[in-house]
Protein backbone atom coordinates (compact mmCIF):
# COMPACT_ATOMS: atom_id res chain seq x y z
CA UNK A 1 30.05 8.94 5.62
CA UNK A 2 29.23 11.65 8.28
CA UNK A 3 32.61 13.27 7.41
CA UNK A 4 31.17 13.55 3.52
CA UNK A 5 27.64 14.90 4.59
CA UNK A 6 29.53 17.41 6.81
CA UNK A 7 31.77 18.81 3.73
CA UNK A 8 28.80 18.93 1.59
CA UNK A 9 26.73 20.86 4.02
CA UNK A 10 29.52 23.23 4.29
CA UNK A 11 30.04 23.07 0.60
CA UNK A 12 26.33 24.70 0.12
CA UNK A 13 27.33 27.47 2.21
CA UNK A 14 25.85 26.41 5.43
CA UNK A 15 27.01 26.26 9.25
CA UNK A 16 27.50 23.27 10.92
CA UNK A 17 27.92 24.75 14.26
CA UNK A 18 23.84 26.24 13.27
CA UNK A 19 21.87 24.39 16.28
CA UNK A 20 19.52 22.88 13.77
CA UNK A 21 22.85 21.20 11.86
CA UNK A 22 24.92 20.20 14.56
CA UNK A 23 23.76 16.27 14.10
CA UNK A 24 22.62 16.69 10.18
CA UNK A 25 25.82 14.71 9.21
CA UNK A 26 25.26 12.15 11.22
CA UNK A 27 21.30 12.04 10.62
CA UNK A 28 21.97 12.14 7.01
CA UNK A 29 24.35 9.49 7.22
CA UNK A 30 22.12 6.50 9.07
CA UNK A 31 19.27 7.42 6.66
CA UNK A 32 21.16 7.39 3.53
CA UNK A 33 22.67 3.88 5.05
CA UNK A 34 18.78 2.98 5.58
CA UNK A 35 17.56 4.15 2.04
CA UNK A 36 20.65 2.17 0.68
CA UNK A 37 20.58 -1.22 2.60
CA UNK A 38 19.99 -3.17 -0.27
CA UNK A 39 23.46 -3.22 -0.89
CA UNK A 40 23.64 -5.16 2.67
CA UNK A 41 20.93 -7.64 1.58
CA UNK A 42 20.89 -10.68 -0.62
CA UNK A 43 18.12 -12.54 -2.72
CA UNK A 44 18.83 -15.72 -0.35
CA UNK A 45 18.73 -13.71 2.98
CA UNK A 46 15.15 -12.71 2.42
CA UNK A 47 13.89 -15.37 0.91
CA UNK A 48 15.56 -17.40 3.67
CA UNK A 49 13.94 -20.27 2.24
CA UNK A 50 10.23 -19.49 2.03
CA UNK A 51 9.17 -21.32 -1.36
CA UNK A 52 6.52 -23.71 -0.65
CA UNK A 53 5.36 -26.80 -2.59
CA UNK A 54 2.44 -26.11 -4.66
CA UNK A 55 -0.18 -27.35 -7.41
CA UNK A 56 -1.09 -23.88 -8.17
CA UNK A 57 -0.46 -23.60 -12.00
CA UNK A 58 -2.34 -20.11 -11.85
CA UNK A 59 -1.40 -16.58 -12.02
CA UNK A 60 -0.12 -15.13 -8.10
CA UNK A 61 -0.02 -11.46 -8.86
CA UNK A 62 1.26 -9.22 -5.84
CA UNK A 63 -0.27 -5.57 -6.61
CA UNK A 64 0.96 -1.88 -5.80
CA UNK A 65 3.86 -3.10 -3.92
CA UNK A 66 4.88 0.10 -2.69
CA UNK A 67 8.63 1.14 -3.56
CA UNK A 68 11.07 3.67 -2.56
CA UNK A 69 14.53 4.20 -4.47
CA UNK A 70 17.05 6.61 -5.63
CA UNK A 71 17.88 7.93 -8.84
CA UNK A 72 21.71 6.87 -9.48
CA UNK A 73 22.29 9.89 -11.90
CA UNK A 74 20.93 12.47 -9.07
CA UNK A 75 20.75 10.79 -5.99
CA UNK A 76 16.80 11.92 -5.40
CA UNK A 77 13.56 9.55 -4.95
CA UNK A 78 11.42 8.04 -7.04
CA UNK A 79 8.90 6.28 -5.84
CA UNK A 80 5.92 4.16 -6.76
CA UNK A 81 4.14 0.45 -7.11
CA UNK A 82 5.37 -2.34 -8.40
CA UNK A 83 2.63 -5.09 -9.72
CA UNK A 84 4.43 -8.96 -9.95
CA UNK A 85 3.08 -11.78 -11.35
CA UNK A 86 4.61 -15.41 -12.23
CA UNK A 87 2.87 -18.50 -13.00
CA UNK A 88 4.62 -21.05 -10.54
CA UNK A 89 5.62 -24.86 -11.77
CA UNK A 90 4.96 -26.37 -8.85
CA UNK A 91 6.69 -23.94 -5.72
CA UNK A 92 4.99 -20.98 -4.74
CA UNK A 93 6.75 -18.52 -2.86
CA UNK A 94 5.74 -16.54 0.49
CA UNK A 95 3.90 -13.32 0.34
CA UNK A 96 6.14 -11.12 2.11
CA UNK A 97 8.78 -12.42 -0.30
CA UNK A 98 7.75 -10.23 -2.82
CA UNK A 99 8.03 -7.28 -1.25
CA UNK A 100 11.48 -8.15 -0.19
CA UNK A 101 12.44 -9.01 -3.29
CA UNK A 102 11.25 -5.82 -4.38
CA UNK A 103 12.98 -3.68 -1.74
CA UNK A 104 16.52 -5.29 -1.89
CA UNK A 105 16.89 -3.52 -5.14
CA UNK A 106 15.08 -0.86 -4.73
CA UNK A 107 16.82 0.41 -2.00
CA UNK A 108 19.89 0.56 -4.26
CA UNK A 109 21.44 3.67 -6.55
CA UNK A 110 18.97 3.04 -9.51
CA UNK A 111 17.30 3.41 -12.64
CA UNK A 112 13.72 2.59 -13.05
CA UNK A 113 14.77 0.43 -16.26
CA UNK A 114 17.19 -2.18 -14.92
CA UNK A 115 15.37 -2.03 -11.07
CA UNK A 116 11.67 -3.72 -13.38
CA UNK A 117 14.19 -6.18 -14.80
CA UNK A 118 16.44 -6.83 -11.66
CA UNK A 119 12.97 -7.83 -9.63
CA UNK A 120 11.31 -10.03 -13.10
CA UNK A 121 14.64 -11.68 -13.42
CA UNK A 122 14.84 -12.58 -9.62
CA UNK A 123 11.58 -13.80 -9.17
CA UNK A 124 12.07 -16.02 -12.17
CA UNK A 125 15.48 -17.69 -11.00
CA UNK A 126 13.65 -18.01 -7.40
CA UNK A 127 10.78 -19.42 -8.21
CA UNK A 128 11.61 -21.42 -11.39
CA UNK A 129 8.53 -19.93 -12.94
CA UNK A 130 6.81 -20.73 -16.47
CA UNK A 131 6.98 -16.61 -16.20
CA UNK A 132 6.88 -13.29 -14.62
CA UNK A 133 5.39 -10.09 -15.62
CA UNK A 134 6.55 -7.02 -13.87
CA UNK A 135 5.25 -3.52 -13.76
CA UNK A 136 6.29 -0.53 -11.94
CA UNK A 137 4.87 2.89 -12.03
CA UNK A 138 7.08 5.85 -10.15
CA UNK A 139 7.51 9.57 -9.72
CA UNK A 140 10.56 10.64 -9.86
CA UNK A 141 12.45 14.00 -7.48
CA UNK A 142 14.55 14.33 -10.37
CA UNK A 143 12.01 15.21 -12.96
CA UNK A 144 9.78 17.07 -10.34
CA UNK A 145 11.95 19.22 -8.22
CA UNK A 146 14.82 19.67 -10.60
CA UNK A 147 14.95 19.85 -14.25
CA UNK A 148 11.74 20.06 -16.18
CA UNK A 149 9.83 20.62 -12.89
CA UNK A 150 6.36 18.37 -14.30
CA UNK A 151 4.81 17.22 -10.93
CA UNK A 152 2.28 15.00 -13.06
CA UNK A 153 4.84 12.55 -14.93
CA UNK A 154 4.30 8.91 -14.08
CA UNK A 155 7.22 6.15 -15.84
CA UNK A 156 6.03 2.94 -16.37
CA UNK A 157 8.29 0.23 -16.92
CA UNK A 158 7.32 -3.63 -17.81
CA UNK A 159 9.43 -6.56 -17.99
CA UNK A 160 8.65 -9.81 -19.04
CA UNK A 161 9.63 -13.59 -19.21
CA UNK A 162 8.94 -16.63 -20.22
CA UNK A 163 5.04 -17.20 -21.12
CA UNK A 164 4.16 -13.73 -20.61
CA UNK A 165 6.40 -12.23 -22.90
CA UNK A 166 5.75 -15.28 -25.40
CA UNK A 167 2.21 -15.84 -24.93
CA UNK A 168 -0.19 -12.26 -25.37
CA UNK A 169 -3.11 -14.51 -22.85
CA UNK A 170 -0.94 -14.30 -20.01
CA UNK A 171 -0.28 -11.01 -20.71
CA UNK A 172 -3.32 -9.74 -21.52
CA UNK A 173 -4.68 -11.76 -18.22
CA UNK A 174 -1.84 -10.04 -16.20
CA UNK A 175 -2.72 -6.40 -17.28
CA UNK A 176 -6.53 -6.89 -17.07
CA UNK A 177 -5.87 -8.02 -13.27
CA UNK A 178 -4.39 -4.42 -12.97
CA UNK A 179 -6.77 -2.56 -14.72
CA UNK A 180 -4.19 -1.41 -17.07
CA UNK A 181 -5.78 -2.80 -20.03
CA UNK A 182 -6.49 -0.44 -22.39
């Protein structure tokens, strides 16, 4: 990879041998290995087991997780919150998972779209949930710095299973919790 970054910083017209570039390739190749490890990860490593018995038949919601991706058509940030919620069936599962759950896709080439339906569908088949709601809200480099250049743009994306796609209570329940409600 430090090869690539080195024939792209050339590519732009730069010098490598410039004292401020000499180690860019290499720099730019451990943190574009860091802001894509979720390719190295999977669902069962970070869960690593922590789904605990439960009689909790009410909503766990896990608020402004914060996230931190790249856009697969442009290879800039977004980043933002994502809000889950599931109503577990008797296994709850641990805190931190979330936000794992959340990161091992995030830090994968994305698109805001499938990343909110990647996270719902994982924290239904992990869980065995009666549901999940999720909700992510992002800026994204591609739309700021490039493009149409609007700093103020916020996408929202929601996905939805089981009862709170099916039953507008948990819904409405889940979106009051985040003050979304309109």
């Amino acid at each position: 990879m430090e090869q690539h970054w080195a024939r792209i910083i050339e590519a732009i017209g730069e010098d490598l041998n410039r004292p401020g570039l000499v180690d860019t390739p290499t720099r730019a190749a451990k943190a574009f290995e860091f802001l894509t490890r979720g390719y190295q990860q999977s669902v069962d490593e970070v869960v690593n087991d922590a789904l605990f018995p439960s009689d909790s038949s009410e909503m766990v919601l896990v608020q402004d997780v914060e996230l931190y991706s790249l856009c697969e058509h442009h290879l800039l940030p977004f980043i933002g919150k994502c809000h889950v919620a599931y109503i577990p069936t008797g296994n709850v599962l641990g805190l931190s998972k979330v936000a794992r759950i959340v990161d091992v896709f995030a830090r994968r080439l994305q698109i805001q779209e499938s990343l909110t339906t990647q996270i719902a569908e994982t924290i239904m088949q992990v869980t065995g949930a009666e549901g999940v709601g999720v909700i992510i809200e992002a800026q994204h480099m591609c739309m700021m710095m490039r493009g149409v250049e609007k700093q103020n743009s916020v996408m929202k994306t929601s996905a939805m299973l089981g009862c709170f796609r099916e039953s507008q209570t948990t819904r409405e329940e889940f979106l009051s919790l985040l003050q979304l409600r309109r």
